[in-house]
Protein backbone atom coordinates (compact mmCIF):
# COMPACT_ATOMS: atom_id res chain seq x y z
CA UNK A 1 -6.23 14.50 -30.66
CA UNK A 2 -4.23 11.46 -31.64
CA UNK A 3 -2.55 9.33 -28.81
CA UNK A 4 0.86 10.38 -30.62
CA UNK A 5 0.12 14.05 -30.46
CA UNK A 6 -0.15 13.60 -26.63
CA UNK A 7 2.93 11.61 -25.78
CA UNK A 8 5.07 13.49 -28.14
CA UNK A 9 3.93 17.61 -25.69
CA UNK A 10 4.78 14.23 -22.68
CA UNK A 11 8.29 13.75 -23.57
CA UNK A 12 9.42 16.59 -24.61
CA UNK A 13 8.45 18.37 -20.83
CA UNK A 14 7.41 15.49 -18.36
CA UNK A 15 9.79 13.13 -15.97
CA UNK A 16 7.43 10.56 -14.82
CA UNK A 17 8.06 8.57 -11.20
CA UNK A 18 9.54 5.15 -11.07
CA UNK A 19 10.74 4.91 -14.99
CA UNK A 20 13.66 5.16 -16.93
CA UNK A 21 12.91 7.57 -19.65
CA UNK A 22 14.74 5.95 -22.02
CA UNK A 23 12.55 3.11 -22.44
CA UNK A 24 10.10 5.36 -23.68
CA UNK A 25 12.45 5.79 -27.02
CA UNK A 26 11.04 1.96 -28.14
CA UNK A 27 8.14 1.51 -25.36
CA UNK A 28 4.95 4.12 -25.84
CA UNK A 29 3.46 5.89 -22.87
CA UNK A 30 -0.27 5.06 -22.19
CA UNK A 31 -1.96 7.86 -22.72
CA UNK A 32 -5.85 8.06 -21.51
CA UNK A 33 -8.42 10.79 -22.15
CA UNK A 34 -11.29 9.32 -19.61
CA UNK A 35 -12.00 6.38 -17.04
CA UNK A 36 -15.59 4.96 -16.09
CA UNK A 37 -15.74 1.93 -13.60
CA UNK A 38 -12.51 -0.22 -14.43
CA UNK A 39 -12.18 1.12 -17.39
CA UNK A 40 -9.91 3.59 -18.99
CA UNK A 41 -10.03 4.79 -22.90
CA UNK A 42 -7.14 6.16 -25.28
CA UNK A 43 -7.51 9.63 -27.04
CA UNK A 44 -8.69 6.79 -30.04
CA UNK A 45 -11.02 4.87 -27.85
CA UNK A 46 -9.18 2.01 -27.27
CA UNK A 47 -10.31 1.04 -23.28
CA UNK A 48 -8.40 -0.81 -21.17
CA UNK A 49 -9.16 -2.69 -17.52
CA UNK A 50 -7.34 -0.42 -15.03
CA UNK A 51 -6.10 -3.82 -13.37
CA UNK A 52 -4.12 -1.81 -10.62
CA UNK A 53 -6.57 0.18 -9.81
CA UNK A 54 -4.14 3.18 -10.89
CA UNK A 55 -1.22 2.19 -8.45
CA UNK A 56 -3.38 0.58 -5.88
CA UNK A 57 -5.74 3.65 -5.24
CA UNK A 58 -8.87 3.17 -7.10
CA UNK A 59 -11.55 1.18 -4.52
CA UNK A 60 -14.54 2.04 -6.57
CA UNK A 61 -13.82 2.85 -10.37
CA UNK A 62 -13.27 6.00 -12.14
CA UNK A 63 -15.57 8.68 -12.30
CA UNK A 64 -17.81 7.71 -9.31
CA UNK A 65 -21.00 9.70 -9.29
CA UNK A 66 -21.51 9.34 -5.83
CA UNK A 67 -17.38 10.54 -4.65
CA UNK A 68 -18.33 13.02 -7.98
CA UNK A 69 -21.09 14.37 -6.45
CA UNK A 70 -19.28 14.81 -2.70
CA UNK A 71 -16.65 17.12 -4.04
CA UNK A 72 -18.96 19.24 -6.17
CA UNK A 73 -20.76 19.93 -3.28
CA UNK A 74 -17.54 20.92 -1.18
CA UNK A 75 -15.68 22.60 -3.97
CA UNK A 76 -18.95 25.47 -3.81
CA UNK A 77 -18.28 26.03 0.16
CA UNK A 78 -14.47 25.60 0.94
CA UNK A 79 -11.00 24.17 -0.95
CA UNK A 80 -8.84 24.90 1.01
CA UNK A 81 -8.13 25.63 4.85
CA UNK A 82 -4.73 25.76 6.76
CA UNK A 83 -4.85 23.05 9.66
CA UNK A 84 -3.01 25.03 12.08
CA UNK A 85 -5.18 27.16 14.36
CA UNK A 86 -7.93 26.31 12.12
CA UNK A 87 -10.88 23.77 11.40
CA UNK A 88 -13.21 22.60 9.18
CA UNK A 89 -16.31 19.94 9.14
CA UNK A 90 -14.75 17.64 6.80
CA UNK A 91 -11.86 17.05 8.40
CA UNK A 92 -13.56 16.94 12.37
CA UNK A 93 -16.29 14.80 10.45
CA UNK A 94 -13.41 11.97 8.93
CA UNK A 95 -11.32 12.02 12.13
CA UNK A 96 -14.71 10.83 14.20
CA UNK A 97 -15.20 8.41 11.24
CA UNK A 98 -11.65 6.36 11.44
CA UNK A 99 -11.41 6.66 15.12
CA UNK A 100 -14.93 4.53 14.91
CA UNK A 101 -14.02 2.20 12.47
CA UNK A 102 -10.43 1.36 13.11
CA UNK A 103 -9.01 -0.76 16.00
CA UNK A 104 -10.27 -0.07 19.09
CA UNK A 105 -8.05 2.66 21.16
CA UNK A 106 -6.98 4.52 18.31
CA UNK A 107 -8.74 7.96 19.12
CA UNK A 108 -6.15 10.78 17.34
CA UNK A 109 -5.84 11.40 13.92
CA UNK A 110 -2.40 13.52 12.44
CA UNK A 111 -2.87 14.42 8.64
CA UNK A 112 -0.43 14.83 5.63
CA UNK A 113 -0.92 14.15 2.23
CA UNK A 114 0.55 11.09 0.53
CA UNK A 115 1.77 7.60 1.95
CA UNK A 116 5.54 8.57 2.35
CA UNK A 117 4.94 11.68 4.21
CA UNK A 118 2.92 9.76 6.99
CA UNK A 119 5.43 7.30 7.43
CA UNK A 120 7.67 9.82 8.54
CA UNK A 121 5.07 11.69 10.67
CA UNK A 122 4.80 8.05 12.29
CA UNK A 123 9.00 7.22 12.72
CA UNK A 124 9.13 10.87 13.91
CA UNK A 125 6.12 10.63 16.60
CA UNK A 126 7.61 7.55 17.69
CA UNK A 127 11.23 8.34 18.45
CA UNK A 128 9.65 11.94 19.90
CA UNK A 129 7.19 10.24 21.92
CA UNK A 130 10.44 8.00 23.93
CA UNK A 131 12.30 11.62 24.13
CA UNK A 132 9.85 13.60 25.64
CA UNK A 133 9.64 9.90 28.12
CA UNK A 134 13.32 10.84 29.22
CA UNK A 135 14.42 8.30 27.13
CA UNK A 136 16.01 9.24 23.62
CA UNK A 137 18.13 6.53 23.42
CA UNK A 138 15.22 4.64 22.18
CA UNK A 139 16.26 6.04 18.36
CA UNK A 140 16.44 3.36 16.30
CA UNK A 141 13.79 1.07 14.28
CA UNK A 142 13.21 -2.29 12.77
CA UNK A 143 11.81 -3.18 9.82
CA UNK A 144 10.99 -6.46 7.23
CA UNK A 145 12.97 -7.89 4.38
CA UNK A 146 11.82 -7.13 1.33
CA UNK A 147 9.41 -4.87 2.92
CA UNK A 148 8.56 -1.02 1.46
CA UNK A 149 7.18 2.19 3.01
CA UNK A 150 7.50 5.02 0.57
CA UNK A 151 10.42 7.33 -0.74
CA UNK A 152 11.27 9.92 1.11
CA UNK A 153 14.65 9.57 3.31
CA UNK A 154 12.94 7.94 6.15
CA UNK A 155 10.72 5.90 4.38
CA UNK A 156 13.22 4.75 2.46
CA UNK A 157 15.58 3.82 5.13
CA UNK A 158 12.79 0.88 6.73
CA UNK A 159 12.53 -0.07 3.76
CA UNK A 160 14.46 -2.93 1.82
CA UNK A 161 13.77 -3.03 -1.66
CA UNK A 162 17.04 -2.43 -3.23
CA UNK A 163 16.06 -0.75 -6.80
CA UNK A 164 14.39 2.48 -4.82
CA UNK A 165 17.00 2.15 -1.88
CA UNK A 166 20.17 1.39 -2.85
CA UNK A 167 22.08 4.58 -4.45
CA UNK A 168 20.63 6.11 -1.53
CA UNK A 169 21.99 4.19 1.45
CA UNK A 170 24.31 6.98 2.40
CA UNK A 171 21.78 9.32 3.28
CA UNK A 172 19.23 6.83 5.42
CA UNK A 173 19.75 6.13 8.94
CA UNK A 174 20.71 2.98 10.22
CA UNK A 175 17.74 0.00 10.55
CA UNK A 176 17.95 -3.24 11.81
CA UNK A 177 15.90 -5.55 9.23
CA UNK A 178 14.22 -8.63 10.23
CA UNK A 179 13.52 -11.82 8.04
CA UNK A 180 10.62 -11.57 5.87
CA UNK A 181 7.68 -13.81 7.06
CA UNK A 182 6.27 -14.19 3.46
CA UNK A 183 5.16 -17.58 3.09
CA UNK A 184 6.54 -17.52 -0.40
CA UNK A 185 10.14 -18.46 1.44
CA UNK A 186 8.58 -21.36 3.22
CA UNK A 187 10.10 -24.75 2.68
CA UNK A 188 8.35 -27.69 1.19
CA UNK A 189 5.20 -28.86 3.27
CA UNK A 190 5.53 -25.46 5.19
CA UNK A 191 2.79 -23.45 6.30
CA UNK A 192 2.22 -19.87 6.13
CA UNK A 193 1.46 -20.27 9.81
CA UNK A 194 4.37 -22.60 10.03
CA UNK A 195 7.11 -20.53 8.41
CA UNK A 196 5.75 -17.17 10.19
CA UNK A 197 6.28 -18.36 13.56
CA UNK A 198 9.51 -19.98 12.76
CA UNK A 199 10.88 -16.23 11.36
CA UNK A 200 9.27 -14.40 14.20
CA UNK A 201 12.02 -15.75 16.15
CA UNK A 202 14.66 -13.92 14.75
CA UNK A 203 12.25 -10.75 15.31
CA UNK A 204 11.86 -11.62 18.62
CA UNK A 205 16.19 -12.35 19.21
CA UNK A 206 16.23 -8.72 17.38
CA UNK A 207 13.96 -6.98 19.90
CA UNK A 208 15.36 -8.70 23.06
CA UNK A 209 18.78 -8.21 22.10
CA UNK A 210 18.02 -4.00 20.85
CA UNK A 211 15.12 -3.26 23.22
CA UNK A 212 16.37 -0.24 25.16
CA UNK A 213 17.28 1.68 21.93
CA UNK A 214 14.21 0.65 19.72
CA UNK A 215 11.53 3.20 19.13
CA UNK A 216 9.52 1.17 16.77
CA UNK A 217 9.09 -1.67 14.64
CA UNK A 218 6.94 -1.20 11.13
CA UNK A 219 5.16 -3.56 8.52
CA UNK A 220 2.99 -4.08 6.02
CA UNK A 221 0.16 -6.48 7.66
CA UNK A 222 -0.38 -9.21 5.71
CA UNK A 223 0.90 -7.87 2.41
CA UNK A 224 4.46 -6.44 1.35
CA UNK A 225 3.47 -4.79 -1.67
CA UNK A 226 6.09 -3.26 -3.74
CA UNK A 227 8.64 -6.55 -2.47
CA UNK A 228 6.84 -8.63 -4.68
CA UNK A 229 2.94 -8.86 -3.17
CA UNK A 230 4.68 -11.39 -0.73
CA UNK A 231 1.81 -12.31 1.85
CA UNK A 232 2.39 -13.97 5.50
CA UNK A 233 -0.02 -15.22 7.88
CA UNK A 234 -1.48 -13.34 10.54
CA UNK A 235 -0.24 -14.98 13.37
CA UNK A 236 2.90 -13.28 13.19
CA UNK A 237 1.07 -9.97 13.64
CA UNK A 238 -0.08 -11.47 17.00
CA UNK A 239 3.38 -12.32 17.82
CA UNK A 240 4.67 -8.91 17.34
CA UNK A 241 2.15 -7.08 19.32
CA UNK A 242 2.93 -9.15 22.30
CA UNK A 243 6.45 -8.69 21.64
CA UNK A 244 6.23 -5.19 21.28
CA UNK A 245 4.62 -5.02 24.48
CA UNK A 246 7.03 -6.87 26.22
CA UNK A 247 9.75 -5.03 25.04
CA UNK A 248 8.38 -1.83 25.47
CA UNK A 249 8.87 -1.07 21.71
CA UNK A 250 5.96 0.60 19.59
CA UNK A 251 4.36 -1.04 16.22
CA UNK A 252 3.46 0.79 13.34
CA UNK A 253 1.39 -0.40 10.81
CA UNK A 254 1.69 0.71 7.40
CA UNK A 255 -1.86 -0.25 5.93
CA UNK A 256 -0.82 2.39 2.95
CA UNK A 257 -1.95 -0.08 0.46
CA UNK A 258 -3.50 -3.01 1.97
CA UNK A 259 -6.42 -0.86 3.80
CA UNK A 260 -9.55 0.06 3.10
CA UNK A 261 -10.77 -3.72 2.26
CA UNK A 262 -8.20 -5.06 0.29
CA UNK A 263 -6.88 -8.14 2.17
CA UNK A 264 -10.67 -9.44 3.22
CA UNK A 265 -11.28 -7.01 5.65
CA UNK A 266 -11.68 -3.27 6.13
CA UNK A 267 -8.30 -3.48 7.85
CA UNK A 268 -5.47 -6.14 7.79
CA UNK A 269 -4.77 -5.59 11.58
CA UNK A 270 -8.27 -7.19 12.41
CA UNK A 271 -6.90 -10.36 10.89
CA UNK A 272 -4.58 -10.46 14.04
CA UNK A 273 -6.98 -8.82 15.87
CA UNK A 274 -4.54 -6.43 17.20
CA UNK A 275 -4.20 -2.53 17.29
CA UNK A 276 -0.95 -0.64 16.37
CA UNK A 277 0.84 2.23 18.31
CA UNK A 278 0.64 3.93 14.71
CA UNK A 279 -2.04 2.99 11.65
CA UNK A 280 -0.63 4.67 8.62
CA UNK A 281 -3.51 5.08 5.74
CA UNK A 282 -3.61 6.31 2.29
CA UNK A 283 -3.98 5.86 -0.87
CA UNK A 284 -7.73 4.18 -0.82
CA UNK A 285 -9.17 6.22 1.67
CA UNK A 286 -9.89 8.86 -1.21
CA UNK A 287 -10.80 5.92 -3.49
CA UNK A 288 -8.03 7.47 -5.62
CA UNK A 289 -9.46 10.81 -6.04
CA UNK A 290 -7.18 13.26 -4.01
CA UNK A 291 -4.44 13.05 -2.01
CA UNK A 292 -4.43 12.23 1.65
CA UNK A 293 -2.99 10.29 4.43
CA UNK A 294 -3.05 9.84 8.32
CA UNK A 295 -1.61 8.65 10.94
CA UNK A 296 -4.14 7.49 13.70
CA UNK A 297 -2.58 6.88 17.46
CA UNK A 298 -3.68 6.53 20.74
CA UNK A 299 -4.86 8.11 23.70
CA UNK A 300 -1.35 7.74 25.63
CA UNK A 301 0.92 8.80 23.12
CA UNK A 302 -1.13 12.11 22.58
CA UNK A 303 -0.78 13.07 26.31
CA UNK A 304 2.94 12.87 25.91
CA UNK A 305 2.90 15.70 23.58
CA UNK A 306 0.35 17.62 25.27
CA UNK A 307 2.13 20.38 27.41
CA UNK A 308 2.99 24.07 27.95
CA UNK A 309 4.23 25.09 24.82
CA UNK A 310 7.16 26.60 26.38
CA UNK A 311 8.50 23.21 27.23
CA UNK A 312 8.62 23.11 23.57
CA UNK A 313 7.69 18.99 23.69
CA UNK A 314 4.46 19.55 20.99
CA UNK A 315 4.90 17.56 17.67
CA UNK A 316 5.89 20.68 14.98
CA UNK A 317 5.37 18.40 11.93
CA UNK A 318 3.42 19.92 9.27
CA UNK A 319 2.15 20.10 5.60
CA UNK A 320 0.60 22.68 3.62
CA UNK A 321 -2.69 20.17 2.66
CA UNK A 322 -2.94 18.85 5.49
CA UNK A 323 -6.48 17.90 5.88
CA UNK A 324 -7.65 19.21 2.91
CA UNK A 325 -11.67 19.67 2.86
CA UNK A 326 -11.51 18.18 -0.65
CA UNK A 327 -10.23 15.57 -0.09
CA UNK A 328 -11.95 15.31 3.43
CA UNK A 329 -15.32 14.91 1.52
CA UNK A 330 -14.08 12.06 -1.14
CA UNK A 331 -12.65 10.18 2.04
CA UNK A 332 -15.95 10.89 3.70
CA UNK A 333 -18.08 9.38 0.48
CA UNK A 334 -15.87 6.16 -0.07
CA UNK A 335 -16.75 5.21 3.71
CA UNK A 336 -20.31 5.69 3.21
CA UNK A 337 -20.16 3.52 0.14
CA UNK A 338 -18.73 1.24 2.53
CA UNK A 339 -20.75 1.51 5.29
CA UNK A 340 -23.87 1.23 2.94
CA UNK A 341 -23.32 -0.89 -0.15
CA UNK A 342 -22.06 -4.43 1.81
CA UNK A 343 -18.44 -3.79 0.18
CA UNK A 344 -16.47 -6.32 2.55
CA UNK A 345 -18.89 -9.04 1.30
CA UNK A 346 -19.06 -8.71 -1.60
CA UNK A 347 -15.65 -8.69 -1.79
CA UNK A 348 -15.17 -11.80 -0.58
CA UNK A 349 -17.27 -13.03 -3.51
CA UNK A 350 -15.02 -11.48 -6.07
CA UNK A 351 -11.90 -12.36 -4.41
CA UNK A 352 -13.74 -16.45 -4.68
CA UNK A 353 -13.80 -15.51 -8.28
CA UNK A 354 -10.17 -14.09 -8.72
CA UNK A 355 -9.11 -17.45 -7.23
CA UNK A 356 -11.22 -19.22 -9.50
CA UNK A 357 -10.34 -17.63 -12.71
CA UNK A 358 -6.31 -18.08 -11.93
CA UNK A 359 -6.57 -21.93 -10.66
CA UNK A 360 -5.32 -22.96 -13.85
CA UNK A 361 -2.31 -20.86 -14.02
CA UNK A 362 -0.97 -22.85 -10.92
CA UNK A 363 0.48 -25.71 -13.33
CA UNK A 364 2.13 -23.29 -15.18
CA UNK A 365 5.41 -24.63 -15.60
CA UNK A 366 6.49 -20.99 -15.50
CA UNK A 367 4.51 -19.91 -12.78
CA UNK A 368 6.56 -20.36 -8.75
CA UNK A 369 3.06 -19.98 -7.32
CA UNK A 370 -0.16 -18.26 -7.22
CA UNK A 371 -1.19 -16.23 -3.91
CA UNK A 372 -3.98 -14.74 -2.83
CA UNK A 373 -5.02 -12.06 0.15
CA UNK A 374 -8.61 -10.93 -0.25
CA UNK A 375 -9.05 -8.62 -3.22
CA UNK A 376 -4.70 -8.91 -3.67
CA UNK A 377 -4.15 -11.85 -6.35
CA UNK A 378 -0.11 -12.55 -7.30
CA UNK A 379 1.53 -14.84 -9.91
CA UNK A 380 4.94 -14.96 -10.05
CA UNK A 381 7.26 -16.20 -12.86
CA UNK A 382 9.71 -18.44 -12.51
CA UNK A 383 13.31 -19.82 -14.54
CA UNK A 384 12.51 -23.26 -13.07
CA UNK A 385 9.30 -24.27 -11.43
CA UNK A 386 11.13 -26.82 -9.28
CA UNK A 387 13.82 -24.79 -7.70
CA UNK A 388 11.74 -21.89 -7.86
CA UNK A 389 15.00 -20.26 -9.88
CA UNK A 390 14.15 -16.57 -10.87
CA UNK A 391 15.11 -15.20 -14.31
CA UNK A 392 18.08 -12.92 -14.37
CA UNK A 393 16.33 -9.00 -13.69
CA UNK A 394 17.95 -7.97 -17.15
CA UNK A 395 15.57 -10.43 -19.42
CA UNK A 396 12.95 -8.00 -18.22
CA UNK A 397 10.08 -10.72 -18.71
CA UNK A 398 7.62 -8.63 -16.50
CA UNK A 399 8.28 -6.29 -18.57
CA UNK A 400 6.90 -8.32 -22.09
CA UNK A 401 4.36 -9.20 -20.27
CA UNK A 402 3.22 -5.56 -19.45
CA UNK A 403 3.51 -4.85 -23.21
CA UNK A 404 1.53 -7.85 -24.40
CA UNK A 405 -1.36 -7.55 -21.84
CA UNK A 406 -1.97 -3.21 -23.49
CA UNK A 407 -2.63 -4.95 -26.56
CA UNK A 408 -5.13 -7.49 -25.01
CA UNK A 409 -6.71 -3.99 -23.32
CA UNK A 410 -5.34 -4.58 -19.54
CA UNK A 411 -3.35 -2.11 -17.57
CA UNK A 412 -1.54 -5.17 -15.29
CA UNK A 413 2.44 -2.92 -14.60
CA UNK A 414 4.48 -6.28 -12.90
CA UNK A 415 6.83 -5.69 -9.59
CA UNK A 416 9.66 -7.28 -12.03
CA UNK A 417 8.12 -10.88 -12.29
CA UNK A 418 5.02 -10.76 -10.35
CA UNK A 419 1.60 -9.65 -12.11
CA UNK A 420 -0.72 -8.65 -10.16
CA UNK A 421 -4.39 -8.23 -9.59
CA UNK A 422 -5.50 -5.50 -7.66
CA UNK A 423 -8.82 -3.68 -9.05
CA UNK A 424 -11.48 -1.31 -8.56
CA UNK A 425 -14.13 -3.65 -6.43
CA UNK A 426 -16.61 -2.58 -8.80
CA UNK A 427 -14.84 -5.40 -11.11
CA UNK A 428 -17.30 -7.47 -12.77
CA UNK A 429 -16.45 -11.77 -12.64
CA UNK A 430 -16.86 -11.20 -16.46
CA UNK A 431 -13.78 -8.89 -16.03
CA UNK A 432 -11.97 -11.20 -13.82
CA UNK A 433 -11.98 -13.96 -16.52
CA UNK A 434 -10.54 -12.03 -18.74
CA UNK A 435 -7.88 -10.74 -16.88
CA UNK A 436 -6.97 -14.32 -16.23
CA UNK A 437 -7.11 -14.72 -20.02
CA UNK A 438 -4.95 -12.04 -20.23
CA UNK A 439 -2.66 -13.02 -18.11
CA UNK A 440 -2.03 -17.24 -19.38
CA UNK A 441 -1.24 -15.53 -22.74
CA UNK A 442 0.92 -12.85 -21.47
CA UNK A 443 2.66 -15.60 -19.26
CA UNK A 444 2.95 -17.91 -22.23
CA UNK A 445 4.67 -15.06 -24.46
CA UNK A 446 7.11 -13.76 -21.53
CA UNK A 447 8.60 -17.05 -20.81
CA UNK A 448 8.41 -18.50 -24.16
């Protein structure tokens, strides 16, 4: 089969996420028969580094024998099992896992089956948890600039990226949003650590000011991800969590994209060395295989729930693959690849060598600045280098770039005008290089 056979059965059925069809009149879907490792191959062989780890899933390459091997096995005794009422080792097994290796006092684990839907099991817990308290007034939520949580209505509406959110206001429920700490924003001479205690204060004038009707505030530790892979400090993390406290608000973390080892530790929230009300996880924790999220909370929050049912105060959220033993068992391989193969470490080795490789592109006169958060590399392009001046969003540079780095055999998709590095760790520092190669040229061309 030719690549052309495949994309012309796409287009004629297929309305793929986040796109605007009619690009694809003048701009070719990828189409890919196979991945290995960090690679991925065209129906003619062409291969290409899977740079984004296919949307920020992948931890440990394509076709992994050992995550291969785990579902095999399950697939012969059980695929399927409806949560409610029901059990299954997989899914008793994984729970004991994460409640071990996640901050200490998270002990409950509530399943659903992609990043947006436990977002919403976490909003909804929250603002349940202060009614069945006596006190649903506490209703409303805050949330970071620039930050992102999902799709769905709730998600949606703590979220503040204006291309998924906008048409959609009408429909989202009112959120208070908070400056963004990204140290991006930070004025000349500022530290990270500077800049994210002097926008915690407006956090902090939010909370005081909104306290008895907060539920909840949510972030992305460390990372906001589809904002622009804008990174902050982690001392405003620690500033939260005591504010929180104070204020008798909860904190949900929404380690969607940055768990799992991708900002320099297993979880970003050990960087503050703090533990959420909520830890929402996806994406990695099936290394990309199958779908699956939870919510993980703590001991006090469960007992709130946990009553006659004719009270009728239990949490009735539900969906229909929730814990699925499938998916159980590749979440259940990926953490013994990282409980046995040193992952963390050797991270930090490759994320020496990311920095490395891009140290160059830093005197780009094109390039506003080069950031880094463990295995989470950014470079954004810039109008002017001294202002920091943007290019208007209808040049669509990110988007030349993205065309000229498929030729060069990269799969690096820009958030607008920030490229990103965020691969399998089984990336070689061979591989690195050459994505930096990759990504000078592609830099060169988009802004030329």
């Amino acid at each position: 089969m030719l690549n052309s056979d495949i994309i012309q059965r796409d287009l004629s059925v297929l309305w793929h996420p986040c796109t605007q069809m009619k690009d694809h009149e003048t701009i070719p879907l990828l189409p890919i028969r196979r991945g290995e490792g960090v690679w991925l191959e065209d129906f003619e062989g062409k291969r290409y580094i899977d740079a984004v780890s296919s949307w920020w899933v992948n931890l440990f390459g394509h076709a992994h024998p050992r995550i291969n091997a785990a579902i095999r096995e399950q697939l012969e005794s059980l695929e399927h099992l409806i949560l409610a009422g029901c059990t299954h080792e997989p899914v008793v097994a994984l729970s004991e896992r994460l409640v071990d290796i996640t901050p200490s006092g998270l002990s409950r684990c509530f399943y659903a089956d992609n990043g947006s839907a436990a977002v919403e099991v976490a909003l909804k817990m929250s603002f349940h948890y202060w009614h069945n308290q006596g006190l649903s007034r506490k209703k409303r939520f805050v949330a970071l600039q620039k930050g992102y949580h999902g799709e769905t209505l709730g998600a949606l509406a703590v979220g503040d990226v204006a291309l998924y959110k906008n048409v959609y206001a009408p429909l989202l429920i009112d959120t208070l949003m908070a400056p963004s700490p990204a140290g991006c924003y930070a004025a000349d001479g500022e530290s990270y650590e500077a800049f994210a205690r002097r926008q915690f204060e407006e956090m902090a004038a939010l909370l005081a000011q909104h306290a008895d009707e907060l539920a909840a505030v949510i972030v992305e530790p460390l990372v906001q991800g589809a904002g622009g892979m804008r990174m902050y400090h982690p001392v405003y993390l620690s500033l939260l969590r005591e504010a929180c406290d104070h204020y008798n608000v909860h904190l949900i973390a929404d380690e969607i994209a940055v768990g799992f080892g991708r900002t320099g530790t297993l979880f970003a929230c050990e960087q503050a060395q703090i533990t959420p009300d909520f830890l929402c996880l996806s994406k990695g924790i099936t290394s990309g295989y199958l779908p699956l999220s939870v919510v993980l909370t703590n001991e006090e929050i469960y007992q709130a729930f946990y009553d006659d049912y004719l009270n009728l105060s239990g949490f009735f959220h539900s969906h229909s693959y929730t814990g699925n033993p499938l998916a159980c068992r590749a979440a259940l391989a990926t953490l013994d690849i990282f409980a046995e193969e040193n992952v963390i470490e050797k991270n930090r080795e490759l994320a020496q060598v990311m920095d490395e490789a891009t140290r160059g592109l830093r005197d780009h006169p094109h390039v506003g600045e080069v950031r880094q958060q463990g295995m989470i590399l950014a470079i954004e392009m810039v109008k002017n280098k001294g202002s920091r001046e943007a290019y208007p969003w209808q040049e669509r540079r990110g988007l030349r770039f993205y065309q000229h780095a498929l030729k060069r055999g990269a799969l690096l998709r820009p958030l607008g005008d920030v490229i990103y590095f965020m691969p399998p760790y089984v990336i070689t520092p061979e591989e690195i290089h050459q994505l930096a190669e990759i990504a000078l040229e592609g830099i060169d061309i988009a802004t030329g």
